[in-house]
C-alpha atoms as a PDB file:
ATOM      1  CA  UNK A   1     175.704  49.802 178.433  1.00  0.00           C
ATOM      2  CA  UNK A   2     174.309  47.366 176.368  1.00  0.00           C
ATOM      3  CA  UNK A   3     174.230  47.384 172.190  1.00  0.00           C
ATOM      4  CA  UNK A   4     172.296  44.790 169.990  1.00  0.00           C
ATOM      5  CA  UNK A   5     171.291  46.016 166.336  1.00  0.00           C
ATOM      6  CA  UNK A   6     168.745  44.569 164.035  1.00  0.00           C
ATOM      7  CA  UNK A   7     169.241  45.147 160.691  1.00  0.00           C
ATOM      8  CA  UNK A   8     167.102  44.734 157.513  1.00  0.00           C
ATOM      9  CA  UNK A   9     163.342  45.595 157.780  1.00  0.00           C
ATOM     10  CA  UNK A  10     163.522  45.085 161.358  1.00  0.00           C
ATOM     11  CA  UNK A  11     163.150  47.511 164.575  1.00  0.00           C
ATOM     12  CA  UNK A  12     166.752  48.676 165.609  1.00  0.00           C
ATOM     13  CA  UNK A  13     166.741  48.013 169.423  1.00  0.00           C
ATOM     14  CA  UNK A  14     169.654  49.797 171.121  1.00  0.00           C
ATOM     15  CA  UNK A  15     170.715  51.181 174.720  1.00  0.00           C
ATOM     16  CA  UNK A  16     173.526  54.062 174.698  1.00  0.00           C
ATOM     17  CA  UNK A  17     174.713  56.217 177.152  1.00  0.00           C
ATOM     18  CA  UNK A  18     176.343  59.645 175.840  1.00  0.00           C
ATOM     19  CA  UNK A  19     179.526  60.299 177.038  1.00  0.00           C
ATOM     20  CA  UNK A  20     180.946  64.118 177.758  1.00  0.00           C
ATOM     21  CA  UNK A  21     183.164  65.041 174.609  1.00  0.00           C
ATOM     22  CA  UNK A  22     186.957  63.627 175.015  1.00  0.00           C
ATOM     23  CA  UNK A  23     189.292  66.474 175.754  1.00  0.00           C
ATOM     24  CA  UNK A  24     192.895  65.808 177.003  1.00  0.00           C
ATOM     25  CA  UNK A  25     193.139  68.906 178.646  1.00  0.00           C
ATOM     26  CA  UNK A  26     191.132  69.107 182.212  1.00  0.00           C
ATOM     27  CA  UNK A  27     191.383  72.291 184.264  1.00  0.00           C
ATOM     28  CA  UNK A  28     191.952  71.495 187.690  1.00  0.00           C
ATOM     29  CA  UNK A  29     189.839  74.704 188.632  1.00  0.00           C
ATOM     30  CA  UNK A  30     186.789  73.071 187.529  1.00  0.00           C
ATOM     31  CA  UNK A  31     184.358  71.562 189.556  1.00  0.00           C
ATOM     32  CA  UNK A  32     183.944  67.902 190.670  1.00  0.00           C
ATOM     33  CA  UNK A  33     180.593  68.031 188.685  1.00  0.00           C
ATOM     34  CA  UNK A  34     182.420  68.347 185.766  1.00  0.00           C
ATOM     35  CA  UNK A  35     183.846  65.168 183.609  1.00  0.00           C
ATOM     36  CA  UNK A  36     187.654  64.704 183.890  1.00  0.00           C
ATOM     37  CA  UNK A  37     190.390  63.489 181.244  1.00  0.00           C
ATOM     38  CA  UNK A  38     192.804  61.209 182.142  1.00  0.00           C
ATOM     39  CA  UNK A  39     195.917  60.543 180.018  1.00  0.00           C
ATOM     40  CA  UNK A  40     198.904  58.494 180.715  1.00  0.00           C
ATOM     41  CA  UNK A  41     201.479  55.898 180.391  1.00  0.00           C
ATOM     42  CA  UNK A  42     201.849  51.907 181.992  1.00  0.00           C
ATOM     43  CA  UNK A  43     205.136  50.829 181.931  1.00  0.00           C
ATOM     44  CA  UNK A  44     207.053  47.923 183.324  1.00  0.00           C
ATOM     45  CA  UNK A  45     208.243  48.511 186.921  1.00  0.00           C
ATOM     46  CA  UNK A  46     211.504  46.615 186.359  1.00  0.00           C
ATOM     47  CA  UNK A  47     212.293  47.408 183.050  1.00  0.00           C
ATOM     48  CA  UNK A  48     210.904  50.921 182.384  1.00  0.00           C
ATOM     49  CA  UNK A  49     209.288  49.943 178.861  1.00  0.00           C
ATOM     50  CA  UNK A  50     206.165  50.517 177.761  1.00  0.00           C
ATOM     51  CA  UNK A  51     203.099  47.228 178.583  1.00  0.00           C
ATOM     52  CA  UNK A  52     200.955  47.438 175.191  1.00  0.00           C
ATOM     53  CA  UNK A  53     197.245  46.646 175.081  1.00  0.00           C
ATOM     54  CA  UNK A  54     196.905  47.004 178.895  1.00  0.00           C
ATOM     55  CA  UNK A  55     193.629  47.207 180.219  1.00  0.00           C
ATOM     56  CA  UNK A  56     192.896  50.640 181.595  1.00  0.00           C
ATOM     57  CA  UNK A  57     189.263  51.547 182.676  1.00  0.00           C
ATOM     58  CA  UNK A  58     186.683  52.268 186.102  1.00  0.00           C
ATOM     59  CA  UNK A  59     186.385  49.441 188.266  1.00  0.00           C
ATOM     60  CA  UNK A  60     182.404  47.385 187.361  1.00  0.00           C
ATOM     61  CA  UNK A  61     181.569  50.379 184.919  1.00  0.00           C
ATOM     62  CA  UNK A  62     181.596  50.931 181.150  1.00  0.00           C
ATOM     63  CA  UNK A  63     184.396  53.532 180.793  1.00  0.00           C
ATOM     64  CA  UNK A  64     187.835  52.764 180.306  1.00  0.00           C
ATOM     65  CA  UNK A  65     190.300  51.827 177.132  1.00  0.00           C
ATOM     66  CA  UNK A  66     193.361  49.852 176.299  1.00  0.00           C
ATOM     67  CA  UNK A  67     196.421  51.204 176.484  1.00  0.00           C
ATOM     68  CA  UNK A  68     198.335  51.875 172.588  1.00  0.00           C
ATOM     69  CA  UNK A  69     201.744  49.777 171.601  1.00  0.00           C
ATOM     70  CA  UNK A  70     203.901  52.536 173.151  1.00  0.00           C
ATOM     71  CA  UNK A  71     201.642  51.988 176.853  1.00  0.00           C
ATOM     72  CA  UNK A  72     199.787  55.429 175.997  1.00  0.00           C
ATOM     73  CA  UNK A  73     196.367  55.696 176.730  1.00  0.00           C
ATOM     74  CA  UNK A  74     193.668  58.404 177.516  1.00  0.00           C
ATOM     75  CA  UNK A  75     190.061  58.344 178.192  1.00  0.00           C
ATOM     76  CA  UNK A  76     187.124  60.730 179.901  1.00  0.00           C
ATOM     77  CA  UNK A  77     185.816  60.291 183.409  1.00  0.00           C
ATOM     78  CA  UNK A  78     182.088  61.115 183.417  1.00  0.00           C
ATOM     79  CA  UNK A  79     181.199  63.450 186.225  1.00  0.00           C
ATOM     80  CA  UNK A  80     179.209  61.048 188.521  1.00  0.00           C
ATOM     81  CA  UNK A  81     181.707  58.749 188.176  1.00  0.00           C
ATOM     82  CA  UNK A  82     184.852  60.817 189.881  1.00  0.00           C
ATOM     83  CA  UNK A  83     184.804  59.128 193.703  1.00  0.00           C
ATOM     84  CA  UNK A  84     185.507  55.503 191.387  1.00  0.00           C
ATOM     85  CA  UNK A  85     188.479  53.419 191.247  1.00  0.00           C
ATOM     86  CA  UNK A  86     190.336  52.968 188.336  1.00  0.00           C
ATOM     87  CA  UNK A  87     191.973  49.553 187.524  1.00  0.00           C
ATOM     88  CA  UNK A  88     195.147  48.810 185.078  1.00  0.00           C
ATOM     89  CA  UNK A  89     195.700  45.325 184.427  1.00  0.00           C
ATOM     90  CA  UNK A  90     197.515  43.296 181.583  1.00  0.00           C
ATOM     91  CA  UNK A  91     198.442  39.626 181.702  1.00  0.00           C
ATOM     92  CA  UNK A  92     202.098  38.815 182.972  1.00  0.00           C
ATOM     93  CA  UNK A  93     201.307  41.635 185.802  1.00  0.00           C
ATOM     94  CA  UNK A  94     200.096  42.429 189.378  1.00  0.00           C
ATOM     95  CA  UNK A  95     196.585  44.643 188.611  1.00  0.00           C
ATOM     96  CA  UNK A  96     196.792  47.778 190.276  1.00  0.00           C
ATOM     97  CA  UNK A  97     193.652  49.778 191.597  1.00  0.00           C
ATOM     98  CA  UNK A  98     193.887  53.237 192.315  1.00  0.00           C
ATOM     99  CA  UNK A  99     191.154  56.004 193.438  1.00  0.00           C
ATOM    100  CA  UNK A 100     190.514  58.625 190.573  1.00  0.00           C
ATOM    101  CA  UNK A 101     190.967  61.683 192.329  1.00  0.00           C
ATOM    102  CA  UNK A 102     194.523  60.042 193.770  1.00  0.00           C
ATOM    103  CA  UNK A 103     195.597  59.984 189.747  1.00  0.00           C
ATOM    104  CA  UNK A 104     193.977  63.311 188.768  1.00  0.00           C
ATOM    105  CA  UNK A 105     196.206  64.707 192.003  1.00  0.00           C
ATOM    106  CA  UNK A 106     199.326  63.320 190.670  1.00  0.00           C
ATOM    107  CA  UNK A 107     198.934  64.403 186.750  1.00  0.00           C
ATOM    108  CA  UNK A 108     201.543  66.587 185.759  1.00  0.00           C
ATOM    109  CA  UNK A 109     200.624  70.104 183.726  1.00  0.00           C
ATOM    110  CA  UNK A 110     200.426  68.231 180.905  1.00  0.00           C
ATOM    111  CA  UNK A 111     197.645  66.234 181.852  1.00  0.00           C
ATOM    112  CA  UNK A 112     199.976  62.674 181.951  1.00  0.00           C
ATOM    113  CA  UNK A 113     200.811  60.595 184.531  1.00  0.00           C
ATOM    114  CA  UNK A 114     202.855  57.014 184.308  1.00  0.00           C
ATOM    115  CA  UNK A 115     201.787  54.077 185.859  1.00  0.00           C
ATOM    116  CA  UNK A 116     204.096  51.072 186.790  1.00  0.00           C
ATOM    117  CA  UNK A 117     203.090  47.493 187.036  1.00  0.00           C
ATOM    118  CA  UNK A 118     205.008  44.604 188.614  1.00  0.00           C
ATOM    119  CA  UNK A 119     205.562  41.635 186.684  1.00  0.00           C
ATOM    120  CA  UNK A 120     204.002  38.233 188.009  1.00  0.00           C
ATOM    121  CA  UNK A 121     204.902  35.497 186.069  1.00  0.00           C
ATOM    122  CA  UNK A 122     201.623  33.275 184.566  1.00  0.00           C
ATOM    123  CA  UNK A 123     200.923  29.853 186.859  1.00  0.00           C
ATOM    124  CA  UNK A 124     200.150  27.464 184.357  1.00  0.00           C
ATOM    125  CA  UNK A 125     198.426  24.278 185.996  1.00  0.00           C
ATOM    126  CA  UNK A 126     199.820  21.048 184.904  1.00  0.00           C
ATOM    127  CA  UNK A 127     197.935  19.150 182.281  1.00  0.00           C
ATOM    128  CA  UNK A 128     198.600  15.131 182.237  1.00  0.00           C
ATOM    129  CA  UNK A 129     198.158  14.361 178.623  1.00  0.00           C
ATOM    130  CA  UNK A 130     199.205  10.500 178.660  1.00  0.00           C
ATOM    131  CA  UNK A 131     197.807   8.500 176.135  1.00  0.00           C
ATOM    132  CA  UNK A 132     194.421   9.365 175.590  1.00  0.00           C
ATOM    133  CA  UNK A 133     192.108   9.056 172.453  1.00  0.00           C
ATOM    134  CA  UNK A 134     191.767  12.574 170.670  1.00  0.00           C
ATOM    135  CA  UNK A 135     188.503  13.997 169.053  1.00  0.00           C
ATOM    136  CA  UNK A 136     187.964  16.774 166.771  1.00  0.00           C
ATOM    137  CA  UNK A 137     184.744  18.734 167.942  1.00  0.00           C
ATOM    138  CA  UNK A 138     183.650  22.510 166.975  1.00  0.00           C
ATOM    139  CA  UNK A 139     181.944  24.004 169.706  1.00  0.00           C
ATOM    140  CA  UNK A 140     179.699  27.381 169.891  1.00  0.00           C
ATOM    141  CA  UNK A 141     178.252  28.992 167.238  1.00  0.00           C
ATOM    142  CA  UNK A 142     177.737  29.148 163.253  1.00  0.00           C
ATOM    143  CA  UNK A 143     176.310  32.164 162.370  1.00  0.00           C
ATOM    144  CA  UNK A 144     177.626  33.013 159.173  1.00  0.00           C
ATOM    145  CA  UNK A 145     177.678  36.204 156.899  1.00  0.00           C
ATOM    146  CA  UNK A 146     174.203  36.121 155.602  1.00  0.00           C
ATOM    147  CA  UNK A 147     171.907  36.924 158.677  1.00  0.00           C
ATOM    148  CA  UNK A 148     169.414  39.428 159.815  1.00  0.00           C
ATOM    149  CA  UNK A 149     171.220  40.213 162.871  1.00  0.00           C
ATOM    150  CA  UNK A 150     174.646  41.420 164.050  1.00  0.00           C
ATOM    151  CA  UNK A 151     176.379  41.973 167.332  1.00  0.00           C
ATOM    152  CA  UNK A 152     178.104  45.523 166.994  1.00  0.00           C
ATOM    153  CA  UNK A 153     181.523  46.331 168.973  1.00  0.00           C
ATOM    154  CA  UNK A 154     181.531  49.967 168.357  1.00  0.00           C
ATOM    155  CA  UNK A 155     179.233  52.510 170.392  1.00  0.00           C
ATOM    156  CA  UNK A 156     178.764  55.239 168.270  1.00  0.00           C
ATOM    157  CA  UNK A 157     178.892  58.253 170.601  1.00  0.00           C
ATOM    158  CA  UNK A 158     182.115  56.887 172.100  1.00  0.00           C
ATOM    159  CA  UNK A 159     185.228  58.387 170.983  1.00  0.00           C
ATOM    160  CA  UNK A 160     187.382  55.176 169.296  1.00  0.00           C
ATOM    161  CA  UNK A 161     189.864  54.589 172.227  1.00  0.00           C
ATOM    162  CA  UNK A 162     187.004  54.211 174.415  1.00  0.00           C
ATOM    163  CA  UNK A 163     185.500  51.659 172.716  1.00  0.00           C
ATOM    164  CA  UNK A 164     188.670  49.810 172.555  1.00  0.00           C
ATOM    165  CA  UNK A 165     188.454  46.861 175.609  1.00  0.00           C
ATOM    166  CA  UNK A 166     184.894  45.624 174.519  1.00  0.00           C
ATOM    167  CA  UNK A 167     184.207  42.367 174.379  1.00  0.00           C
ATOM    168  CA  UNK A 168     181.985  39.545 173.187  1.00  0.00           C
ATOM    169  CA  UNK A 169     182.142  35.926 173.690  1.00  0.00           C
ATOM    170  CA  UNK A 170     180.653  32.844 173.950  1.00  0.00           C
ATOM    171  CA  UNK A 171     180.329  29.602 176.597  1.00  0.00           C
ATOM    172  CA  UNK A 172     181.453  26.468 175.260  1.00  0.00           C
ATOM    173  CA  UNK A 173     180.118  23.640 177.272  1.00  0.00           C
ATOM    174  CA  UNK A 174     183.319  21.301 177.858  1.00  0.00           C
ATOM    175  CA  UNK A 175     181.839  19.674 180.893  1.00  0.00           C
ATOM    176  CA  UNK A 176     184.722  18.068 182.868  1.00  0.00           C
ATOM    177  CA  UNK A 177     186.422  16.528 179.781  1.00  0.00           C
ATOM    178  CA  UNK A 178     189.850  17.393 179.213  1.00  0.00           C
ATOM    179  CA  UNK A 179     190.067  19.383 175.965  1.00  0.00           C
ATOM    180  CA  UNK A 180     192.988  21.498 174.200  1.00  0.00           C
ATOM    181  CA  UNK A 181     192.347  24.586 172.296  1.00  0.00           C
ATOM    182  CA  UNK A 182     192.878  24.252 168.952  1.00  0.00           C
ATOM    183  CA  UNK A 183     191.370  27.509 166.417  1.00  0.00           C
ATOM    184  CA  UNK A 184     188.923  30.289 166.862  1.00  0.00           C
ATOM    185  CA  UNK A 185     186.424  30.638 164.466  1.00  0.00           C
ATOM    186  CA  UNK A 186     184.527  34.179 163.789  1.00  0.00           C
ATOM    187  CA  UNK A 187     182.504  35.767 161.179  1.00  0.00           C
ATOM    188  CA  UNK A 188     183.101  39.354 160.769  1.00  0.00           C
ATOM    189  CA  UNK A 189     179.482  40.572 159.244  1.00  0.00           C
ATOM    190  CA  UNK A 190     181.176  44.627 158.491  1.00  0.00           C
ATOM    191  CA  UNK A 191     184.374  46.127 159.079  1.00  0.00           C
ATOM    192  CA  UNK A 192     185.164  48.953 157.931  1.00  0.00           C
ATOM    193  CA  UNK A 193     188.760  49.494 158.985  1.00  0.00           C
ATOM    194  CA  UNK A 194     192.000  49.342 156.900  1.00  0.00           C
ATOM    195  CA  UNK A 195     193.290  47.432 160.141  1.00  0.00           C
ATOM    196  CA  UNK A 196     191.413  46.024 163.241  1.00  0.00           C
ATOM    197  CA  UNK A 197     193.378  44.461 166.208  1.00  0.00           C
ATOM    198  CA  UNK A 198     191.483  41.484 168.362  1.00  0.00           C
ATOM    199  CA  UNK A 199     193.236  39.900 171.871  1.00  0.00           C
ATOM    200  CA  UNK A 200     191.320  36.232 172.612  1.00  0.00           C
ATOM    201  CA  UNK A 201     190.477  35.607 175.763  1.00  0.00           C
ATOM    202  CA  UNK A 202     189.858  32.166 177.945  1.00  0.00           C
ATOM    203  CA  UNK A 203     187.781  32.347 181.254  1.00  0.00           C
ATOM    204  CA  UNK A 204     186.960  29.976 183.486  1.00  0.00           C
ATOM    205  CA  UNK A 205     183.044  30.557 184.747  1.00  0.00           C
ATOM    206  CA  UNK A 206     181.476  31.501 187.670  1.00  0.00           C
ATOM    207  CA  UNK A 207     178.293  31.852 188.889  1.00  0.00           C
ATOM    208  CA  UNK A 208     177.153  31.865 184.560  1.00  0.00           C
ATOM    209  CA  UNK A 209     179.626  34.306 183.835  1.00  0.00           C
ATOM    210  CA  UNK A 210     183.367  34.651 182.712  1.00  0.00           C
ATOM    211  CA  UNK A 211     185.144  35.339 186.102  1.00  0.00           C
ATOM    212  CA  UNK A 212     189.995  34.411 185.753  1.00  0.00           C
ATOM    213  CA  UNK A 213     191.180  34.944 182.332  1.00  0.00           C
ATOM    214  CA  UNK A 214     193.410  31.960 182.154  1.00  0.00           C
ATOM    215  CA  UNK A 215     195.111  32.720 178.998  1.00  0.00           C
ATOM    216  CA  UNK A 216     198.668  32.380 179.051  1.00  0.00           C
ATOM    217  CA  UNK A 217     200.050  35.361 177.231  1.00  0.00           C
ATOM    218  CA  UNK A 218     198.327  37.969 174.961  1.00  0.00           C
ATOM    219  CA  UNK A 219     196.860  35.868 171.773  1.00  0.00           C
ATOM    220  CA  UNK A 220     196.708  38.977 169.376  1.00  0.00           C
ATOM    221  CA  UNK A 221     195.475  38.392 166.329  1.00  0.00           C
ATOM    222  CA  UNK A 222     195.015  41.558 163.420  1.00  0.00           C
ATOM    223  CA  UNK A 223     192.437  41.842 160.342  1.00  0.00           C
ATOM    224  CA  UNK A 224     193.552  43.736 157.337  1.00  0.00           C
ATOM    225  CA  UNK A 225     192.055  45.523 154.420  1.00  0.00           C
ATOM    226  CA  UNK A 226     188.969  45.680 155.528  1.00  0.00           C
ATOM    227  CA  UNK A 227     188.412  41.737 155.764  1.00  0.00           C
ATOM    228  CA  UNK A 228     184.741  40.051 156.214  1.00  0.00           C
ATOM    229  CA  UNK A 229     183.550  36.746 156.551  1.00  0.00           C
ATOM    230  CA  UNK A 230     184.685  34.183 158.341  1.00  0.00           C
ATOM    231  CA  UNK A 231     188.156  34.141 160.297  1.00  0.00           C
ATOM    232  CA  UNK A 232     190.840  31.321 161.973  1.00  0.00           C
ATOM    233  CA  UNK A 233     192.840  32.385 164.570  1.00  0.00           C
ATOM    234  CA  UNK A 234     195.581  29.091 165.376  1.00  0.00           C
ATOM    235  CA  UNK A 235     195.621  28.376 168.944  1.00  0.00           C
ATOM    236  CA  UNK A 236     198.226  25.324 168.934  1.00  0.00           C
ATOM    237  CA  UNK A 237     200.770  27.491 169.980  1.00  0.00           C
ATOM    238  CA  UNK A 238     199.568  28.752 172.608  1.00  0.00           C
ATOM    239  CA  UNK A 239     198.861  25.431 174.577  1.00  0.00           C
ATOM    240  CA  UNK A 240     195.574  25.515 176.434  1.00  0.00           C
ATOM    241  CA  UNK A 241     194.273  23.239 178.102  1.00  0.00           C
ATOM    242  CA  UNK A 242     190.400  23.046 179.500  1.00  0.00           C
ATOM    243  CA  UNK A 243     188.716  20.485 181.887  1.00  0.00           C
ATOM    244  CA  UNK A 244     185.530  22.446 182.198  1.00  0.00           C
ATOM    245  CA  UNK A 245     183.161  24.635 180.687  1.00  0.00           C
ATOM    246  CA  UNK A 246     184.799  27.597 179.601  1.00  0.00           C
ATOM    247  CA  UNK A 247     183.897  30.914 178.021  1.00  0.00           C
ATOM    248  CA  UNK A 248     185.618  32.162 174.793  1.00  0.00           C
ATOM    249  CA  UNK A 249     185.916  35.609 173.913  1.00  0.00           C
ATOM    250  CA  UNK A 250     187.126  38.723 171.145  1.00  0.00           C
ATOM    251  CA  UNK A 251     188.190  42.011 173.077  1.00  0.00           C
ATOM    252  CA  UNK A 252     188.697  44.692 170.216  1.00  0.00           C
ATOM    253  CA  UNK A 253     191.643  46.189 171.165  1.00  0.00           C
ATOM    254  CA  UNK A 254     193.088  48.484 168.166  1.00  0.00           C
ATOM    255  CA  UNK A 255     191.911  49.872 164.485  1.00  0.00           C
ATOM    256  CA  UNK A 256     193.484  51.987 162.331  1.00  0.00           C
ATOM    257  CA  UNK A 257     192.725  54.484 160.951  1.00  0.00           C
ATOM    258  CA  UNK A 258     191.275  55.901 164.359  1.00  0.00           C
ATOM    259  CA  UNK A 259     189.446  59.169 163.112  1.00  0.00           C
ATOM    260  CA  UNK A 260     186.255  58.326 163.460  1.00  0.00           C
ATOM    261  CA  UNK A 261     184.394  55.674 164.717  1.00  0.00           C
ATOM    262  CA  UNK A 262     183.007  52.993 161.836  1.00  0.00           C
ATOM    263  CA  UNK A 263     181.115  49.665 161.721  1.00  0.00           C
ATOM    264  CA  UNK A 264     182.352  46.902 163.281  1.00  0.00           C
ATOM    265  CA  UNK A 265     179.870  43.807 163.567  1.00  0.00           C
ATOM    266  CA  UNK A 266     179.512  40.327 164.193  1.00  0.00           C
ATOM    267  CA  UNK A 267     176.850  37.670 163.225  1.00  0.00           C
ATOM    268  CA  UNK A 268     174.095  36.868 165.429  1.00  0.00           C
ATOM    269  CA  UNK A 269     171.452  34.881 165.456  1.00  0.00           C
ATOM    270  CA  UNK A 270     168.108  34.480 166.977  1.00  0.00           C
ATOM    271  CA  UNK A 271     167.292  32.234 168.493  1.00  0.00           C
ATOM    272  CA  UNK A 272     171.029  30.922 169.764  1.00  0.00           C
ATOM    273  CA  UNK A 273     171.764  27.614 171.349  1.00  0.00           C
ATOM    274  CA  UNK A 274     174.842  28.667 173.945  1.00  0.00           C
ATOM    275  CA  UNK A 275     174.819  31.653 175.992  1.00  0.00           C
ATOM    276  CA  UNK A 276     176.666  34.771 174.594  1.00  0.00           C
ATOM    277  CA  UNK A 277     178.879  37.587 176.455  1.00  0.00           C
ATOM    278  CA  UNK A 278     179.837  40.860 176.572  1.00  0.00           C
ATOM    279  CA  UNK A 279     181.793  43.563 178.289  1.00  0.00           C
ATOM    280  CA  UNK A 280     181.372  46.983 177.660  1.00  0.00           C
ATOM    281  CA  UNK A 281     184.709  47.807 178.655  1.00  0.00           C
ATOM    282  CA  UNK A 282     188.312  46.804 179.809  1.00  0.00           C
ATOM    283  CA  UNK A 283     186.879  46.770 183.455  1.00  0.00           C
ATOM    284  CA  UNK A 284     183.355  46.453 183.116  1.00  0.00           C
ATOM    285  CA  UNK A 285     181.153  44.104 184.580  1.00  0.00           C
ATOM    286  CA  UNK A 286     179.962  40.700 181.959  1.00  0.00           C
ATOM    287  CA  UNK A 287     176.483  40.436 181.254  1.00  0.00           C
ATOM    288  CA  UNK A 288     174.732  37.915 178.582  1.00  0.00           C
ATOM    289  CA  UNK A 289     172.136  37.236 176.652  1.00  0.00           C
ATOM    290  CA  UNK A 290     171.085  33.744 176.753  1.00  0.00           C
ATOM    291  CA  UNK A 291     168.552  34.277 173.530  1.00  0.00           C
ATOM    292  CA  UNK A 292     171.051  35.280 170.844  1.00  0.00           C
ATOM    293  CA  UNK A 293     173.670  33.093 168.874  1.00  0.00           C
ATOM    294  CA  UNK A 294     176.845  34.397 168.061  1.00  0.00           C
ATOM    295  CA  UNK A 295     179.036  34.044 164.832  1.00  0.00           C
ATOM    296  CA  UNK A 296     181.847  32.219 166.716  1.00  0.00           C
ATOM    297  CA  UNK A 297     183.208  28.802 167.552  1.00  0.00           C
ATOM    298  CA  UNK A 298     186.066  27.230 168.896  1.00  0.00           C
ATOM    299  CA  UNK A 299     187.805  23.712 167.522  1.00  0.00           C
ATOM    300  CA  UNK A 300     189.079  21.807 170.600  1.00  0.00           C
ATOM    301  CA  UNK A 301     190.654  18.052 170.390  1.00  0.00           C
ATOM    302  CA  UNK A 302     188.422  16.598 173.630  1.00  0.00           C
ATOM    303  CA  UNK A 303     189.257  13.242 175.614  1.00  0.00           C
ATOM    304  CA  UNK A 304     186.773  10.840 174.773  1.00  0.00           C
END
């Protein structure tokens, strides 16, 4: 599913699928043509408590959601998509895959089921820092709040939690310098929410595309009052290291309130000078669009 809107005086050029209406309550009479709703809990294996923000969604396809702070979550299974695998992931854990009609067997009458994850402790590859000669560079891009063109995160014919889990990023071109993370940059073009919730993401790159998420631990970051322009999220903490190009990326991954879907953009710009991402879901596939800049950069202190 892909989304790119052109505002202004020009042509609006966008590509939606329409999803079946989201309904918690699936009859188990019905036929396999028909969609199906799933609704559920992840929890911690070990402990029993609820994961937030896991990613819950079909296997390579654009349907899926994140899970809520208390591990709830709920989403609808289009028809042709019932023989497909549903993944649950969320960093910290071992990513389970399980066939649809195994969790639609195993709901209970009220439509729920719980899944458990195991925990798996983050490798973190040691960095030698030694003494080396720092420099400040911003990487990416700087489109800012007054542009023709906006990425949008929101499908409109999507229920809310199923557009939670999109993504859109960028590729920052670190060669095979050693470079620490320092702040995300991003310019918020409309956003319409009295609350929006954003997870960043780090990926190393394969084959042109974002492939391991090699962020530590969840980097969640939250816009209030209905907040535009440009945005800082502080990295420091979080101590990444890089030593090679990378890609960079937002996953919207709450909003309140959630009763009905509203605009939630991005600055673009055309034509863009790095390669920009997106996923269309918690488990989708990445695709890009190598044409069109992005409002966001990240500040790294590279090795010279």
């Amino acid at each position: 599913m892909k989304q790119f809107i052109f505002t202004s005086f020009l042509a609006c050029a966008l590509t939606t699928a329409i999803y079946p209406a989201f309904s918690r309550n699936y009859d188990h009479s019905q036929t396999s043509r028909q969609a199906a709703s799933l609704a559920g809990k992840v929890l911690d294996r070990d402990t029993q408590k609820p994961i937030a923000y896991a990613s819950v969604g079909l296997l390579d396809e654009s349907t899926g959601t994140i899970s809520d702070e208390k591990g709830g979550f709920a989403f609808t299974i289009p028809a042709n998509q019932r023989t497909k695998v549903v993944r649950i992931s969320a960093i910290g854990y071992e990513a389970q895959e399980i066939k649809i009609e195994e969790l639609l067997a195993s709901q209970t009458p009220q439509n729920e089921f719980t899944i458990t994850l195991n925990p798996a402790p983050v490798q973190l590859s040691e960095v030698s820092v030694g003494t080396r000669k720092w420099k400040t560079k911003e990487l990416g891009g700087n489109a800012g709040p007054i542009t023709l063109f906006h990425h949008n995160f929101s499908v409109f014919q999507r229920p809310i939690e199923e557009n939670l889990g999109r993504e859109l990023g960028i590729q920052i071109n670190n060669r095979d310098k050693l470079a620490f993370l320092s702040k995300l940059n991003f310019c918020l073009t409309s956003n319409r929410y009295d609350q929006v919730k954003f997870r960043v993401k780090v990926y190393t790159l394969q084959e042109g595309r974002p492939a391991q998420n090699i962020t530590p631990t969840d980097i969640l970051y939250t816009v209030k009052n209905k907040e535009k322009g440009w945005l800082q999220i502080d990295l420091e903490p979080y101590g990444i290291y890089v030593e090679q190009d990378f890609a960079i990326a937002l996953e919207w991954i709450d909003c309140a309130p959630r009763t009905q879907n509203n605009s939630l953009t991005i600055a673009a710009s055309m034509p863009g000078f790095h390669t920009t991402f997106y996923k269309d879901a918690s488990q989708a596939k990445w695709d890009k669009m190598s044409a069109i800049g992005i409002g966001m950069n990240v500040v790294v202190q590279q090795d010279n």
